[in-house]
Protein backbone atom coordinates (compact mmCIF):
# COMPACT_ATOMS: atom_id res chain seq x y z
CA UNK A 1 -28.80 36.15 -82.09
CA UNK A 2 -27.25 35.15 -78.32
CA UNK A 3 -26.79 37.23 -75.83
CA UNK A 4 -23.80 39.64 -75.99
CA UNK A 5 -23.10 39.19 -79.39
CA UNK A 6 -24.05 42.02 -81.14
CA UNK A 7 -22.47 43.26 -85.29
CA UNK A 8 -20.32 46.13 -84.73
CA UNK A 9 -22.13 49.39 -86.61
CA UNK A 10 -19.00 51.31 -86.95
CA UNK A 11 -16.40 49.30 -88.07
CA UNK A 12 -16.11 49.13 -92.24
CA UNK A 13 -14.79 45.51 -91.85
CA UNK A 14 -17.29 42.78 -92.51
CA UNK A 15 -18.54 40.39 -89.13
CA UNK A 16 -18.06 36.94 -89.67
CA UNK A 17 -20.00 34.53 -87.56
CA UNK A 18 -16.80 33.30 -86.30
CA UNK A 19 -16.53 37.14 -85.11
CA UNK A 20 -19.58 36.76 -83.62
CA UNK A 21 -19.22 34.27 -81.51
CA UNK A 22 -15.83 34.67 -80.41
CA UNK A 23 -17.45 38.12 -78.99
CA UNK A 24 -20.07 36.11 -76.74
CA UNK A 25 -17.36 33.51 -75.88
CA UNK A 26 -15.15 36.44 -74.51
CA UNK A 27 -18.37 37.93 -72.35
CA UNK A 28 -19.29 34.91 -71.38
CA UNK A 29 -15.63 34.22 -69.70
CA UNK A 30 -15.48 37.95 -68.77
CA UNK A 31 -18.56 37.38 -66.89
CA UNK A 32 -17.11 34.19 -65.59
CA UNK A 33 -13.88 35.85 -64.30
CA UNK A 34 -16.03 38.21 -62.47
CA UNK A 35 -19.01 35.85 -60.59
CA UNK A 36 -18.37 34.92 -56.91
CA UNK A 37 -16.97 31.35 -57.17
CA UNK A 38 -16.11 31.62 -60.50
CA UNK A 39 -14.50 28.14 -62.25
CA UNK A 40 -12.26 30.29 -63.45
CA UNK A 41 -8.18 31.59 -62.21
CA UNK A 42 -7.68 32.28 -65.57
CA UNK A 43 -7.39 32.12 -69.58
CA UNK A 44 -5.75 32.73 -72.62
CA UNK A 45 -7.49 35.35 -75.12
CA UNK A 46 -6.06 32.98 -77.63
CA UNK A 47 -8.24 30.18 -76.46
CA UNK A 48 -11.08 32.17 -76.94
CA UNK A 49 -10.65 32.77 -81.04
CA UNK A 50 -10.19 28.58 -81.40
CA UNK A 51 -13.27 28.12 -79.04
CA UNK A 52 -14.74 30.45 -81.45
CA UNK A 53 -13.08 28.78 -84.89
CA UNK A 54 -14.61 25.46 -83.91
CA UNK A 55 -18.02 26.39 -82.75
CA UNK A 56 -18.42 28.04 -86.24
CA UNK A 57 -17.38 25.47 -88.26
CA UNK A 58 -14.13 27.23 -89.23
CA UNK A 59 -12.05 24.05 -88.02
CA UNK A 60 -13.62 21.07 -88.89
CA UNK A 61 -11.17 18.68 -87.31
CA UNK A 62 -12.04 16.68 -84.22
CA UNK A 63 -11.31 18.64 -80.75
CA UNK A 64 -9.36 17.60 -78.24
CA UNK A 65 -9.22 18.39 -74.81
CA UNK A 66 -6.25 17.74 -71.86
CA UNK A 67 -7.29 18.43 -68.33
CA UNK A 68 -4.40 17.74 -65.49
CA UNK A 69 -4.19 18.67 -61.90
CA UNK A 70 -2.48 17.27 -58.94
CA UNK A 71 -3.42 15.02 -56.94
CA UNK A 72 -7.30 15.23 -55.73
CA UNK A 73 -6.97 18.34 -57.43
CA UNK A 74 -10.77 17.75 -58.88
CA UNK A 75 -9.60 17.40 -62.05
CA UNK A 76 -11.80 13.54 -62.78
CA UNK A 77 -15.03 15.19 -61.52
CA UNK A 78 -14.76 18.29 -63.55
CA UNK A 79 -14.12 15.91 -66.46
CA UNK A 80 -17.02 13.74 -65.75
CA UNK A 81 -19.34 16.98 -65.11
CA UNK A 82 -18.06 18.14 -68.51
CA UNK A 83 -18.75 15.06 -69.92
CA UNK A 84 -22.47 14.50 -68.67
CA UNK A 85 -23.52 17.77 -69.63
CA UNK A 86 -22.20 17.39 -73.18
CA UNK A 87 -23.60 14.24 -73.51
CA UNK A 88 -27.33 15.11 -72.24
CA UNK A 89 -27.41 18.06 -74.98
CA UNK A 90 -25.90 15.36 -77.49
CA UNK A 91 -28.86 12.59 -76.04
CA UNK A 92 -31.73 15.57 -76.46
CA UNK A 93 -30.94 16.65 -79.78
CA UNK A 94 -29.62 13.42 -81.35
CA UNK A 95 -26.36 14.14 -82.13
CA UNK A 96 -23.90 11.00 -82.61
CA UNK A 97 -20.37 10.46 -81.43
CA UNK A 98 -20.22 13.77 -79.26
CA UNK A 99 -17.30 12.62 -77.06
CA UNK A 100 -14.65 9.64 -76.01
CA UNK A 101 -12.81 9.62 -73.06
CA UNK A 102 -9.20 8.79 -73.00
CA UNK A 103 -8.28 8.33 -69.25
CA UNK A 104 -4.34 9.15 -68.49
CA UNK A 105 -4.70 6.63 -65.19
CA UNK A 106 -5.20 3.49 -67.54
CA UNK A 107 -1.59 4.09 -68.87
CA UNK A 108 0.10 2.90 -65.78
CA UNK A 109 2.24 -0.09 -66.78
CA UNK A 110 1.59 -3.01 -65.21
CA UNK A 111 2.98 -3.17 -61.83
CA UNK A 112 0.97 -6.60 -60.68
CA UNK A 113 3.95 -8.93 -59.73
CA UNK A 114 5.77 -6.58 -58.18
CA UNK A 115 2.24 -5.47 -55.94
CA UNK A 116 2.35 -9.64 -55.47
CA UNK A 117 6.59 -9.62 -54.24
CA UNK A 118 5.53 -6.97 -51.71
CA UNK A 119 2.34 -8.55 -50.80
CA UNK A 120 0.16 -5.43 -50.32
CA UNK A 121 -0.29 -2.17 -52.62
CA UNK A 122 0.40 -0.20 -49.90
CA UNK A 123 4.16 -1.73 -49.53
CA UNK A 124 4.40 -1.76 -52.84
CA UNK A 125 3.38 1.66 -53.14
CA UNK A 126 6.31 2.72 -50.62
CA UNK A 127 9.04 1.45 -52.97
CA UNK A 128 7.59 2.23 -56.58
CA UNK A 129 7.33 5.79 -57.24
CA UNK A 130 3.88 6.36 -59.22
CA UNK A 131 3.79 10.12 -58.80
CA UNK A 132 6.39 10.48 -61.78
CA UNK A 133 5.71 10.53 -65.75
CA UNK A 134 7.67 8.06 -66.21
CA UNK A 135 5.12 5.26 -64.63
CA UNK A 136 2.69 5.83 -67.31
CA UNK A 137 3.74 4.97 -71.00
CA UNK A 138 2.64 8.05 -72.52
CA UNK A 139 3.43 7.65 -75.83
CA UNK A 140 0.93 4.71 -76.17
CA UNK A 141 -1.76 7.81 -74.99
CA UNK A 142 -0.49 9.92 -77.85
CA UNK A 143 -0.47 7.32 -80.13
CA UNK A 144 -4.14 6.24 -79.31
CA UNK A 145 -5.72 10.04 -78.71
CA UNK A 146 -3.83 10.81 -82.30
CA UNK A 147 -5.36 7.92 -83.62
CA UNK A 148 -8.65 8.53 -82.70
CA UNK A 149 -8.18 12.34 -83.70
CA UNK A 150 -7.79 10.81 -87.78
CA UNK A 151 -10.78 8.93 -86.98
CA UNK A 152 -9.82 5.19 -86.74
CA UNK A 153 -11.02 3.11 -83.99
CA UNK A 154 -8.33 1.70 -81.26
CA UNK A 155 -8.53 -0.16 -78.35
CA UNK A 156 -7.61 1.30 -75.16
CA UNK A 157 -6.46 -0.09 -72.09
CA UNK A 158 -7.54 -0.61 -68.83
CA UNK A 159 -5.50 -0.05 -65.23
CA UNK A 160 -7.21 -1.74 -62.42
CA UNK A 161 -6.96 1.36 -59.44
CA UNK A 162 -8.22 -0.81 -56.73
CA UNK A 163 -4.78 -1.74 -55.61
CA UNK A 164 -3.67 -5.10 -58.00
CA UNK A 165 -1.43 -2.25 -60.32
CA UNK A 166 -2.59 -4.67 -63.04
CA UNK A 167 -3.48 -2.74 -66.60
CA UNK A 168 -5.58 -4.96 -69.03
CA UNK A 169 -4.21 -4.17 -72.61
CA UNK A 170 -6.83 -3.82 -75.74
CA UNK A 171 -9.55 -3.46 -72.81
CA UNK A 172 -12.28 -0.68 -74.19
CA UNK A 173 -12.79 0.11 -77.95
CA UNK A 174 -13.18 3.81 -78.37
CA UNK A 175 -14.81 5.44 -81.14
CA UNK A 176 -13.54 8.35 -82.72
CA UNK A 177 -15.62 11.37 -81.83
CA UNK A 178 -16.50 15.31 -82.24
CA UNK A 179 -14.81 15.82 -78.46
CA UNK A 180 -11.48 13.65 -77.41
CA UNK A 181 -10.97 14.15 -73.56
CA UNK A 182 -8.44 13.41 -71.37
CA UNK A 183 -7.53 14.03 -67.86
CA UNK A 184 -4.90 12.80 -65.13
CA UNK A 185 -1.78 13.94 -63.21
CA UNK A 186 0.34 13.95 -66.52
CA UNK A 187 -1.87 14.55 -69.11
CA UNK A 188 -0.38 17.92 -70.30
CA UNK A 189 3.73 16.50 -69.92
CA UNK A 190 5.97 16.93 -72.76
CA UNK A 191 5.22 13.01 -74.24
CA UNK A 192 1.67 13.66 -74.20
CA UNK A 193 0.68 17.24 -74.35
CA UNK A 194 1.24 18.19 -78.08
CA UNK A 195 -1.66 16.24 -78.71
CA UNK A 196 -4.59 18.76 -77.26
CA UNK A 197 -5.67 21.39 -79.13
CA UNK A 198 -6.85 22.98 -75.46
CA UNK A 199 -4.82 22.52 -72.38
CA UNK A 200 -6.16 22.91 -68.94
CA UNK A 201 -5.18 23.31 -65.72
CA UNK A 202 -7.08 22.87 -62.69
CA UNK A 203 -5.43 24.70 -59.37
CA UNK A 204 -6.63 23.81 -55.98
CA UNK A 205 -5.72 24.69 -52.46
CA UNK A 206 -2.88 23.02 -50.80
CA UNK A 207 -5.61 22.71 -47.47
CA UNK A 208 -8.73 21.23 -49.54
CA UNK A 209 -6.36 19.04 -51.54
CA UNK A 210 -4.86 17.43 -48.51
CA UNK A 211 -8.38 16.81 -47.14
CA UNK A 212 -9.48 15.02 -50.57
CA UNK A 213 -6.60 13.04 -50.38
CA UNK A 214 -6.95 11.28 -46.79
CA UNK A 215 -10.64 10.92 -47.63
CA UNK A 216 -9.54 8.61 -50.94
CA UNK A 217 -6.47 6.75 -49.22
CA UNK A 218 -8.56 5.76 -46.50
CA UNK A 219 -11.03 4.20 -49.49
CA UNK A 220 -8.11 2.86 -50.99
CA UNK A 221 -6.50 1.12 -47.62
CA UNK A 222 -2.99 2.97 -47.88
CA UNK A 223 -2.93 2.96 -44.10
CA UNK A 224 0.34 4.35 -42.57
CA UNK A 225 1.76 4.43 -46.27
CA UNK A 226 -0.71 7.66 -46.85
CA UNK A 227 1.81 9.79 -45.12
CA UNK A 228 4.58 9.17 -47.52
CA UNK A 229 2.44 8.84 -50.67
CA UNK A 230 1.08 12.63 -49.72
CA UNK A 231 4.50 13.95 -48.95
CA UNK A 232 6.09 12.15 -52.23
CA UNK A 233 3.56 13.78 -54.45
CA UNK A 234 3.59 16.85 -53.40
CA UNK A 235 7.36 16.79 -54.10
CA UNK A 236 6.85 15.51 -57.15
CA UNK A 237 3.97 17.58 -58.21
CA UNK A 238 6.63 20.62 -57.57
CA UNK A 239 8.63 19.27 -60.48
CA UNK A 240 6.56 17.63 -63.05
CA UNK A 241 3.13 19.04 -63.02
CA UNK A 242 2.81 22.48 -61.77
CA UNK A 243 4.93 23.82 -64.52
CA UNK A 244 2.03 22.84 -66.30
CA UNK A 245 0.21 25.37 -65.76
CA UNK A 246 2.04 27.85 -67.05
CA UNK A 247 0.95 26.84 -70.47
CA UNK A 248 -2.40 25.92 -70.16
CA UNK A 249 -5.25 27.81 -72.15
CA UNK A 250 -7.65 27.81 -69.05
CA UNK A 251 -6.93 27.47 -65.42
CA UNK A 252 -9.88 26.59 -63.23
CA UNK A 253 -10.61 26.73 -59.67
CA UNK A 254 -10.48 22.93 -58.52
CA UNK A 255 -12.51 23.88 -55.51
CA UNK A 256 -15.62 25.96 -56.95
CA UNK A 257 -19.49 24.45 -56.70
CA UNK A 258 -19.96 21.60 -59.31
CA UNK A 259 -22.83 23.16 -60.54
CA UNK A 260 -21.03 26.17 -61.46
CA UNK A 261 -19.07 24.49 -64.38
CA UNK A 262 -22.06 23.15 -65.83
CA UNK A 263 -23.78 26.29 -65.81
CA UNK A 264 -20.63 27.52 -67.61
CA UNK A 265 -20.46 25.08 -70.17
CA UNK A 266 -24.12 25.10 -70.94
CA UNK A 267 -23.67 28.62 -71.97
CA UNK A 268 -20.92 27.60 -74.45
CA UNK A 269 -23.48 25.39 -75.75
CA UNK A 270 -26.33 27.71 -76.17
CA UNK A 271 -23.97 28.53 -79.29
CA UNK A 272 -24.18 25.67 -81.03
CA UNK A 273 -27.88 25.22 -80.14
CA UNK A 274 -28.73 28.42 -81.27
CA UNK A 275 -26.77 27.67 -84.36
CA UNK A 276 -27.92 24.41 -85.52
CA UNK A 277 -30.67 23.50 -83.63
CA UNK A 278 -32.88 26.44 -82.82
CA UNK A 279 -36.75 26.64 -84.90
């Protein structure tokens, strides 16, 4: 079959495929763990047995998917790379509604009149905390990713990040999907994360983050409000998201080569290609 897997000779109970391919799954994160800029910090073995259960067909239910990080952690371009390279092997072999993308920044309430009172986003931005849960109404995420999970269509909103802090309600319908994805600051906190069936965590260093982060408030104008933006989500970072990781399934390296995590997820998907789609 693939690489690594191999049916055990000795033992006297029978191999699944699901067996199977949880045993490449494992090497293939084994090797991973091992490779000189590996993605990885670290995983779950349980993660590997429901990577396995829905590659085989064991679960048929939707997957969903919960990436959160701190701030410029990396976490929205490991999503996007995720989603590209899903959605070229989707686009190549024809297969319909692969993925949907639930973005945890659109859930920001709407924060325009008071970004109006204070006449910049960058005053307003001094005063109004964003860096907490409690900015976001998470429990309209749940609701819609849960949704969407039972296969109904919703409409999604839509926060404007270019400094108005206005959110456009019913903005984007989303389809429901084989792959529900979702990433942000607070995407695995206790009023959203129950609804992932695989939580992950992306770690960065404190230097490399700091560097990201006065390269994007320079984009976004903060000016001499960057300083207290950093320092305020760092602090609240301490209390609200790094505990996250704790219970996430995978932990990856927010600061390894782009390339690498395609390369990684394109062997996860030489599974399902040689499962379904190979001659």
């Amino acid at each position: 079959m693939m690489q690594y897997i191999t049916t055990s000779q000795n033992s006297t109970k029978p191999t699944t495929l699901c067996d199977e391919i949880e045993r490449y799954i494992q090497k293939v994160f084994e090797t991973e763990m091992k490779a000189q800029g590996s993605i990885l910090v670290s995983y779950s073995p349980f993660v590997i047995k429901k990577i396995a259960a829905y590659l085989s067909g064991r679960i048929k239910m939707p997957a969903s998917i919960g990436i959160a990080g701190e701030t410029a952690s990396g976490k929205s371009t490991i999503t996007m790379d995720l989603i590209d390279t899903i959605e070229s092997f989707a686009a190549e072999f024809n297969i319909p509604d692969v993925i949907t993308r639930v973005n945890t920044d659109d859930y920001y309430y709407d924060r325009s009149e008071m970004v109006k009172a204070a006449g910049s986003f960058s005053e307003f931005a001094k005063k109004y905390d964003l860096d907490v849960p409690q900015a976001l109404e998470l429990e309209l995420m749940y609701k819609h990713i849960k949704e969407l999970l039972s296969g109904k269509e919703t409409y999604l909103p839509k926060y404007d990040m270019s400094g108005t802090a206005k959110r456009f309600d019913n903005y984007t319908l989303a389809k429901p999907s084989k792959i529900i994805i979702s990433e942000g600051l607070f995407t695995l906190t206790d009023k959203v994360k129950d609804a992932f069936d695989f939580k992950i965590y992306v770690d960065i260093d404190e230097k490399i983050k700091k560097e990201r982060f006065y390269i994007r408030a320079k984009e976004r104008d903060l000016g001499d409000s960057a300083d207290i933006i950093y320092k305020n989500a760092n602090e609240k970072a301490e209390v609200h998201i790094r505990p996250c990781k704790k219970q996430a399934d995978i932990v990856l390296s927010g600061s390894a080569d782009r390339i690498n995590y395609k390369n990684f997820l394109n062997r996860i998907i030489e599974v399902v290609h040689e499962l379904y789609f190979a001659d």
